[in-house]
C-alpha atoms as a PDB file:
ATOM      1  CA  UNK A   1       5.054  19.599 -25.655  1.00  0.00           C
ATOM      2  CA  UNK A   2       8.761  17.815 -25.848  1.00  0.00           C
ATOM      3  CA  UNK A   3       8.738  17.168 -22.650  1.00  0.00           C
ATOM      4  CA  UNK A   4       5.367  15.223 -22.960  1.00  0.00           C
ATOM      5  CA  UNK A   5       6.663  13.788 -26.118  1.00  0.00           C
ATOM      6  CA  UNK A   6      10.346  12.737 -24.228  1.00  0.00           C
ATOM      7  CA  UNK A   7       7.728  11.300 -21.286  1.00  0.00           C
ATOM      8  CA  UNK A   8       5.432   9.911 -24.261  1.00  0.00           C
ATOM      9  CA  UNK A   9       8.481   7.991 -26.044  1.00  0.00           C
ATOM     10  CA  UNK A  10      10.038   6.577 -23.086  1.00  0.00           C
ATOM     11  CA  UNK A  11       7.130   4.008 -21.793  1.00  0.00           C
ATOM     12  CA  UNK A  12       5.295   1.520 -23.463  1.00  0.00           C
ATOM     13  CA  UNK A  13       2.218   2.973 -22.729  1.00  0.00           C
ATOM     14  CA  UNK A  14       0.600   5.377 -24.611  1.00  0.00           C
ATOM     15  CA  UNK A  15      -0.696   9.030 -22.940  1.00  0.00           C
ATOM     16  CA  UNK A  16      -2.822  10.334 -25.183  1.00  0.00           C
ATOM     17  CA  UNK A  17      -2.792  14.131 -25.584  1.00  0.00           C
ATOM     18  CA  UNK A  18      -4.091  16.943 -28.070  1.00  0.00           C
ATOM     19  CA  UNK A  19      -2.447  20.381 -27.976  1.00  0.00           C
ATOM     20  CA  UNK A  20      -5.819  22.904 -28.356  1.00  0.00           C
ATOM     21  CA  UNK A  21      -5.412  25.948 -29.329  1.00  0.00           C
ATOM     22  CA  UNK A  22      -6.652  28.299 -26.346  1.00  0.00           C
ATOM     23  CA  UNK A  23     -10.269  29.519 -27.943  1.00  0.00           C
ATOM     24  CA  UNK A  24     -11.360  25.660 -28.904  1.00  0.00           C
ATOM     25  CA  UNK A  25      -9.618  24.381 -25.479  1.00  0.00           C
ATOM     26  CA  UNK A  26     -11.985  26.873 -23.504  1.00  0.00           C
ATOM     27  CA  UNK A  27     -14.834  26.150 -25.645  1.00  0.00           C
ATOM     28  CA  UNK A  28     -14.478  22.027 -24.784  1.00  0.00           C
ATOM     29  CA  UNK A  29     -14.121  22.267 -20.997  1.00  0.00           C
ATOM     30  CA  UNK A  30     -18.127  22.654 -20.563  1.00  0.00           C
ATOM     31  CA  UNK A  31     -19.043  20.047 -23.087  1.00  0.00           C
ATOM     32  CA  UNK A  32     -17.109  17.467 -20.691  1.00  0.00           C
ATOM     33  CA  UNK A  33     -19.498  17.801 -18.113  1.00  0.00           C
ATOM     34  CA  UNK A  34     -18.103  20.506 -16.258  1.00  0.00           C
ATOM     35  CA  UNK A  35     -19.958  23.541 -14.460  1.00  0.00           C
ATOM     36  CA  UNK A  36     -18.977  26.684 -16.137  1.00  0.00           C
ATOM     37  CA  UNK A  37     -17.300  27.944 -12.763  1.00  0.00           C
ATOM     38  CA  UNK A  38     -14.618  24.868 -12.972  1.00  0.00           C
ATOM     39  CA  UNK A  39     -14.376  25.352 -16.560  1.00  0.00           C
ATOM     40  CA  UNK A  40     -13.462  28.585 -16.642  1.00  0.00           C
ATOM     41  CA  UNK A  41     -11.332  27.774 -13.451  1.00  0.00           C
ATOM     42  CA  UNK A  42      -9.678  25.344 -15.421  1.00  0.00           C
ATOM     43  CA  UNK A  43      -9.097  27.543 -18.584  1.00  0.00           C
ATOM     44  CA  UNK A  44      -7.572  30.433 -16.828  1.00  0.00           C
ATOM     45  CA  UNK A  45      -5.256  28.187 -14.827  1.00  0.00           C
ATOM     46  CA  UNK A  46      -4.096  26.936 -18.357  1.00  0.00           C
ATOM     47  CA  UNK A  47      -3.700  29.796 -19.990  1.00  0.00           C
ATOM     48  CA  UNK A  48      -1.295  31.309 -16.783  1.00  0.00           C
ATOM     49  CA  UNK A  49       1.093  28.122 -16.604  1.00  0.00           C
ATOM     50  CA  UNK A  50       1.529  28.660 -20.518  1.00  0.00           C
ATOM     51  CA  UNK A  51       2.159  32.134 -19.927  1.00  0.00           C
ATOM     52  CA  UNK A  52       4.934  30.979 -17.455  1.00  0.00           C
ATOM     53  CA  UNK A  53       3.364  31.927 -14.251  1.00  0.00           C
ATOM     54  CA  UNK A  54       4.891  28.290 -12.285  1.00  0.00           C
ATOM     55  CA  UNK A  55       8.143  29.486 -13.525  1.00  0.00           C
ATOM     56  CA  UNK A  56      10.203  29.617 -10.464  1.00  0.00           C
ATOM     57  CA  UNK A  57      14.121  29.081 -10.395  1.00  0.00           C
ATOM     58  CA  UNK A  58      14.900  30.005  -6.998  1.00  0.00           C
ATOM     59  CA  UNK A  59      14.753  27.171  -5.531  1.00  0.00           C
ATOM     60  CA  UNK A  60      12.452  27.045  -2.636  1.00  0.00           C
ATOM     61  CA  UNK A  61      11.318  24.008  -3.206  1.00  0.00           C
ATOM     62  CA  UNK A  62      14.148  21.791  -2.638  1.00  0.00           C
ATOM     63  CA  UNK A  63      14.968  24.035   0.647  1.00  0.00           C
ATOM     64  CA  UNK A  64      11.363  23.416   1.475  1.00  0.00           C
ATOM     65  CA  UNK A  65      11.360  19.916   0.541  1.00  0.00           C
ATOM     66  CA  UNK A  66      14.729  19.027   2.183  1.00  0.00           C
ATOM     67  CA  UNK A  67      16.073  17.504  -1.601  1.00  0.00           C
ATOM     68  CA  UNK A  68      16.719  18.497  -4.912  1.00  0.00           C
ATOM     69  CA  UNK A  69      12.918  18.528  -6.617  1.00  0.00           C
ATOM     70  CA  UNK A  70      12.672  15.916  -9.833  1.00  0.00           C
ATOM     71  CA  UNK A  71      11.901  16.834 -13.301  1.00  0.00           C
ATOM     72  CA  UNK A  72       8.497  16.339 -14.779  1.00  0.00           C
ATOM     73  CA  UNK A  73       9.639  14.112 -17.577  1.00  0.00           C
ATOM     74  CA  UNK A  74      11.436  11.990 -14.713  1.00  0.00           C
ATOM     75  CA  UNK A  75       7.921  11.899 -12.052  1.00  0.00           C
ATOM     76  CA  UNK A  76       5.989  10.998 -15.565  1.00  0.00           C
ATOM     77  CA  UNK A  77       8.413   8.512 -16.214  1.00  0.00           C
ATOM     78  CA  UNK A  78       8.536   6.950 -12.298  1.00  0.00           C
ATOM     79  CA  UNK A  79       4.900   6.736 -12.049  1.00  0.00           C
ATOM     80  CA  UNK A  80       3.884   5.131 -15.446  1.00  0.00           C
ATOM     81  CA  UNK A  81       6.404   2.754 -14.504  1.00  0.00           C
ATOM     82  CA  UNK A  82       5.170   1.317 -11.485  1.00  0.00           C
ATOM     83  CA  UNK A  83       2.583  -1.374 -11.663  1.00  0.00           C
ATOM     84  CA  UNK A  84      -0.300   1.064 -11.758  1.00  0.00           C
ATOM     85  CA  UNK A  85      -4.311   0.235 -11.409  1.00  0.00           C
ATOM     86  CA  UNK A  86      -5.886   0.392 -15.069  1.00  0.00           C
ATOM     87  CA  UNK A  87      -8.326   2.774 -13.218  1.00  0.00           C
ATOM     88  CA  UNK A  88      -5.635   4.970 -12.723  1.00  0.00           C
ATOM     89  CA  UNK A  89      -4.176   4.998 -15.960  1.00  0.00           C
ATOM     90  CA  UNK A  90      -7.034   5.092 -17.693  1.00  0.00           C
ATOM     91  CA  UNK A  91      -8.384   8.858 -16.144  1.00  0.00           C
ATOM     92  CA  UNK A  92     -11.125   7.080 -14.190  1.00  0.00           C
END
């Protein structure tokens, strides 16, 4: 959540976000239109990154990638400030 909020604060444009807790997050993912299979997809894919499961501070991406990888905040910060599509931005 800081780093969304560090991402949030440093562009003019707002990203809207609401921080569920886990029961009411799963609970939401089938009244957006979703089938049950990607909802529950979706769900347990959330509930392993918060548990830490992308952790990984090896480094095997940069040797993979051939350059240091960038931090989230900086990506967020890159792509919301190039001149964007309102389709894009907007989720559509």
């Amino acid at each position: 959540m800081v780093r969304l909020q560090r991402c949030r604060t440093s562009q003019a444009r707002k990203i809207g976000y609401k921080n569920l807790p886990e029961a009411e997050f799963k609970a939401a993912l089938p009244t957006a239109g979703l089938s049950l299979f990607l909802a529950t997809l979706l769900w347990s894919s959330h509930a392993a990154i918060a548990d830490g499961v992308l952790f990984d501070d090896s480094r095997d991406l940069s040797r993979l990638i051939g350059r240091p990888s960038t931090a989230m905040p900086v990506s967020v910060s890159e792509a919301l400030s190039r001149d964007l599509p309102a389709k894009v931005l907007e989720g559509r």
